[in-house]
Protein backbone atom coordinates (compact mmCIF):
# COMPACT_ATOMS: atom_id res chain seq x y z
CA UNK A 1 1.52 1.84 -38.40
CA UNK A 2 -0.84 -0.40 -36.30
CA UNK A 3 1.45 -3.00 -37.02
CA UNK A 4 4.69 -1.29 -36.02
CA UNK A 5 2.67 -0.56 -32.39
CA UNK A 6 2.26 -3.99 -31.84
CA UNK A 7 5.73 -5.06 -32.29
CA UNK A 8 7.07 -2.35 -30.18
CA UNK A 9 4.47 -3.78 -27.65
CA UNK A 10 5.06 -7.26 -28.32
CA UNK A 11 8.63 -6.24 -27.77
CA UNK A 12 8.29 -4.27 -24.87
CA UNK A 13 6.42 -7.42 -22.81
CA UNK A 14 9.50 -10.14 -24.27
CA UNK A 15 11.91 -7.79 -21.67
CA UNK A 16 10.07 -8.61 -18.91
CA UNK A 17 8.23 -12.07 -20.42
CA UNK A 18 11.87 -13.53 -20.98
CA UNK A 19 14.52 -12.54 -19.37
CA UNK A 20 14.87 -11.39 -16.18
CA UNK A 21 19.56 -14.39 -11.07
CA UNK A 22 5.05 -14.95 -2.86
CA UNK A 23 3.07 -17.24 -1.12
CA UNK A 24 3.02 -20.49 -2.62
CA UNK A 25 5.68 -23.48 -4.23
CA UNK A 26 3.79 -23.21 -7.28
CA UNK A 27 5.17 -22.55 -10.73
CA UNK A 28 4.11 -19.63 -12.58
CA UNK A 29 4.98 -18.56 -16.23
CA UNK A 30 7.63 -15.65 -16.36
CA UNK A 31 4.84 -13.26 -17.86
CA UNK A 32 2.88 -13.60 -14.95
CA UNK A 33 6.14 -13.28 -12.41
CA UNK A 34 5.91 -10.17 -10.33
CA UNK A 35 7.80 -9.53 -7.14
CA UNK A 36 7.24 -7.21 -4.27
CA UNK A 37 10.18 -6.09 -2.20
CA UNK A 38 9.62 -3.69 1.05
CA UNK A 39 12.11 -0.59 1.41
CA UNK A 40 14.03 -0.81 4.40
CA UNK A 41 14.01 1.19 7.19
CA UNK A 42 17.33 1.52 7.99
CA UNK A 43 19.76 -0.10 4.89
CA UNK A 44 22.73 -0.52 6.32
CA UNK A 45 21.10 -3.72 7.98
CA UNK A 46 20.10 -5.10 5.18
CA UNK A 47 21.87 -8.51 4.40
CA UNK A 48 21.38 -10.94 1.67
CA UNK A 49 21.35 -14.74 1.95
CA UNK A 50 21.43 -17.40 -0.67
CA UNK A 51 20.74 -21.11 -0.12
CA UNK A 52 22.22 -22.93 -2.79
CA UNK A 53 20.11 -26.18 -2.17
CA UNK A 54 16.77 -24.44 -2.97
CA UNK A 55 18.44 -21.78 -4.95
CA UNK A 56 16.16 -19.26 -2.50
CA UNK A 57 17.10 -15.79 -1.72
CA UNK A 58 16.31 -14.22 0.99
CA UNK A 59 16.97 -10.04 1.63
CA UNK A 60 16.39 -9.39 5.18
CA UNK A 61 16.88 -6.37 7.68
CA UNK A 62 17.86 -8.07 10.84
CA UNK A 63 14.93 -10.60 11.51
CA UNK A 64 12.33 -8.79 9.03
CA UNK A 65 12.32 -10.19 5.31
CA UNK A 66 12.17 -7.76 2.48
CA UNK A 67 12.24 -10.00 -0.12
CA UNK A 68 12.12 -14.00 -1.08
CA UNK A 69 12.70 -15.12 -4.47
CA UNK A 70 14.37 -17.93 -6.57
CA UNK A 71 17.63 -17.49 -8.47
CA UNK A 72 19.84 -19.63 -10.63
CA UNK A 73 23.13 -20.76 -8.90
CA UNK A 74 26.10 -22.35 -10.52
CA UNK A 75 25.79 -25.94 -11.84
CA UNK A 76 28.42 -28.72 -10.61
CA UNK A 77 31.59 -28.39 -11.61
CA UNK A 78 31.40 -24.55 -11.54
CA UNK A 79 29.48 -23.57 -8.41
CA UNK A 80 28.57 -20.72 -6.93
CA UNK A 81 31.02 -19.99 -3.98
CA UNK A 82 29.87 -19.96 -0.36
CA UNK A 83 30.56 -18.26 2.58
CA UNK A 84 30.56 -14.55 3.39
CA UNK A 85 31.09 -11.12 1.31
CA UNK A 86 30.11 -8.07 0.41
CA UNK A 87 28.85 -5.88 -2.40
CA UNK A 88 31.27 -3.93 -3.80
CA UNK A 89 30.78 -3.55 -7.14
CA UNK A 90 27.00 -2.46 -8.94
CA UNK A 91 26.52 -2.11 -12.66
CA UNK A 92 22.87 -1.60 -14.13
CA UNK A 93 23.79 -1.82 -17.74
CA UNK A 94 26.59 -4.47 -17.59
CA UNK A 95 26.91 -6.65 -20.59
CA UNK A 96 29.35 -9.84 -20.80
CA UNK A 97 32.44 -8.84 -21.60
CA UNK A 98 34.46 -12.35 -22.95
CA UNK A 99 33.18 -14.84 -25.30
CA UNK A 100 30.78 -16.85 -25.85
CA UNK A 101 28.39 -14.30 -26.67
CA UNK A 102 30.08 -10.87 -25.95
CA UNK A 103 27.57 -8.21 -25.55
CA UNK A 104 24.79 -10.23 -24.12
CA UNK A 105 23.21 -8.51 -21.30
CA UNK A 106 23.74 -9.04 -17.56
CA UNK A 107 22.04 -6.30 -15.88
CA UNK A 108 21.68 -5.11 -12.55
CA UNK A 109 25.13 -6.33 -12.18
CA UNK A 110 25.67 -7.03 -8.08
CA UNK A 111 29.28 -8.18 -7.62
CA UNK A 112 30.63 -10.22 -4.77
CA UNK A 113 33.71 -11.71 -5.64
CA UNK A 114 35.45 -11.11 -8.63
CA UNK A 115 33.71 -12.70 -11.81
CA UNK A 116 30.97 -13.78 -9.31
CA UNK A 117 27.88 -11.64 -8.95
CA UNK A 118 24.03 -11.68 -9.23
CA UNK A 119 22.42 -10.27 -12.10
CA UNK A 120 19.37 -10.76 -14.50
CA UNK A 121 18.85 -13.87 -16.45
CA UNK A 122 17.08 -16.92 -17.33
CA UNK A 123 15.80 -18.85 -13.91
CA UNK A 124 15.73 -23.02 -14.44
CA UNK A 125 14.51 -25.22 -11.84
CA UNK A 126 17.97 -26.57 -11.19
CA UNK A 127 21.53 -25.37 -10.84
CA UNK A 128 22.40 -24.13 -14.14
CA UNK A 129 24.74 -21.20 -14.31
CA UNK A 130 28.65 -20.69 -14.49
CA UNK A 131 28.86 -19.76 -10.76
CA UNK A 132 26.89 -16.68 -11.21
CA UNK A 133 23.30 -15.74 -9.53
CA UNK A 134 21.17 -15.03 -12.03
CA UNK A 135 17.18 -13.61 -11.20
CA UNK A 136 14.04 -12.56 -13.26
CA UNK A 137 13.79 -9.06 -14.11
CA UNK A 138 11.50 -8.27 -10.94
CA UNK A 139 14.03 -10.12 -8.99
CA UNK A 140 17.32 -8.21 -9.87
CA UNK A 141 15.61 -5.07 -10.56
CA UNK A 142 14.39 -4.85 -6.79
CA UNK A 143 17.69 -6.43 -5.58
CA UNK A 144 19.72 -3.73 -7.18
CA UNK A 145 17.93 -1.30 -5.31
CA UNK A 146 18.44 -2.82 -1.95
CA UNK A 147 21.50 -3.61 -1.89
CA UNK A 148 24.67 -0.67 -2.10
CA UNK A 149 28.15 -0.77 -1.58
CA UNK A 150 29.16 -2.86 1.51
CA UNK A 151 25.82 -5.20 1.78
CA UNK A 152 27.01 -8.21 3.11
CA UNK A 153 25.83 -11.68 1.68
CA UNK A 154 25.88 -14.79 2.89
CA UNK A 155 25.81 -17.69 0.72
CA UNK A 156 25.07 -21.47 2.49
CA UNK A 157 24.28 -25.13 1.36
CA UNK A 158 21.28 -24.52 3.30
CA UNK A 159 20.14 -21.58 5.22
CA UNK A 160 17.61 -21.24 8.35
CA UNK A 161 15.14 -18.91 5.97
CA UNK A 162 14.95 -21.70 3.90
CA UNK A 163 12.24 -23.42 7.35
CA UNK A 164 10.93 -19.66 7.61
CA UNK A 165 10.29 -18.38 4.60
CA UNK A 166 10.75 -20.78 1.96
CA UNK A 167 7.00 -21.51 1.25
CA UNK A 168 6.70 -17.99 0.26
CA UNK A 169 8.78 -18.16 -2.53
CA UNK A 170 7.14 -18.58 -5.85
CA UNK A 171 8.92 -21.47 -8.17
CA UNK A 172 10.03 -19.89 -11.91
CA UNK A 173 11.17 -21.95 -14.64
CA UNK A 174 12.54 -20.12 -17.57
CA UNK A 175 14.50 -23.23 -19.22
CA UNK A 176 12.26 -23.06 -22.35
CA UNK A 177 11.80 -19.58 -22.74
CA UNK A 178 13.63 -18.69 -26.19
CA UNK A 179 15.35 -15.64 -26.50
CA UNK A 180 14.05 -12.24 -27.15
CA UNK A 181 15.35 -10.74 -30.51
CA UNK A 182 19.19 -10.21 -30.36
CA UNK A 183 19.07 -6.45 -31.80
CA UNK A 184 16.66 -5.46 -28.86
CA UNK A 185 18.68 -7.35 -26.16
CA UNK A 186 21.85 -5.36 -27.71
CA UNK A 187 20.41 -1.93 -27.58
CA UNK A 188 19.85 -0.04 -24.40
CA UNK A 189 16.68 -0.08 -24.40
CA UNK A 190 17.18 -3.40 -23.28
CA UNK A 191 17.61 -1.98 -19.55
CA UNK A 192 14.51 -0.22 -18.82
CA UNK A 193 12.90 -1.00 -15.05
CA UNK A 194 10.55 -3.79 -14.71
CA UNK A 195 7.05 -1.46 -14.21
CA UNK A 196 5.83 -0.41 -10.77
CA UNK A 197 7.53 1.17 -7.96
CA UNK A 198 10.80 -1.37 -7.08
CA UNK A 199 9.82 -0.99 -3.06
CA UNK A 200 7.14 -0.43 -1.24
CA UNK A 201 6.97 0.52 1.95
């Protein structure tokens, strides 16, 4: 029985160890990655902006930043589009739908164009996704809950944030994490909340 609790632990941490599209430029492990995000005061300012040469991005209301993080954009020859959109579509428990690998989870699903959205996932250094946006647990968890229906985004070769606020954002390099065990990444357990409230005021 003591046995079975620490698997269920050990498997508990690999959600939030492994998978998850701030004061330093420093690299930290994904076990130690946590992110704080600050409610908004009035969320139908809230914008987000993502500069594809740092990968950075930024949540702001008006000129006050909620939250700075890094994602995962697309890699060349399938880059993440720029220019301006909105939100219109949010899934929490979305899973990939075609193949390769049907079934494998995307959650906290933020769509801005068809196909295109940001959602959890392994973070690398450099451009390495299909056009997607994908973030750390902590990341996606907290941008789920600021953005709704109608946030606009704002996605730039290089943005002004990236001068303001980009030495708060705290590098993340998943590229050698393995994978957590498929049969927990297929069940739905797999989309519990990273711990902690998601913003704080």
């Amino acid at each position: 029985m003591q046995h079975l609790s620490r698997l269920l632990l050990c498997l508990g941490a690999t959600a939030t160890l492994f998978l998850t599209a701030c004061g330093t430029t420093s690299s930290v492990s994904s076990g130690n990655y946590r992110v704080t995000a600050h409610r908004p005061h009035d969320p139908s300012k809230v914008e987000v902006k993502l500069s594809l040469s740092t990968q950075n991005l930024y949540v702001m209301e008006g000129d006050r930043l909620l939250m700075a993080v890094q994602g995962n954009v697309g890699k060349p020859g399938d880059a993440t589009p720029t220019g301006n959109f909105t939100i219109y579509n949010k899934e929490k428990k979305r899973r990939r739908a075609s193949e390769p690998d049907r079934g494998y989870p995307m959650a906290y699903w933020c769509e801005f164009k068809p196909a295109y959205g940001f959602h959890e996932g392994f973070v690398h250094p450099y451009p390495h996704t299909h056009g997607c946006v994908r973030l750390h647990r902590e990341a996606a968890a907290r941008l789920f809950e600021l953005a709704r229906i109608g946030t606009p985004v704002h996605i730039a070769n290089s943005l002004p944030e990236d001068a303001k606020y980009g030495s708060q954002v705290t590098r993340l390099d998943q590229s050698r994490d393995p994978d957590p065990p498929r049969s927990y990444m297929m069940s739905d357990a797999w989309f519990k909340d990273p711990p902690g409230p998601l913003l704080v005021d």
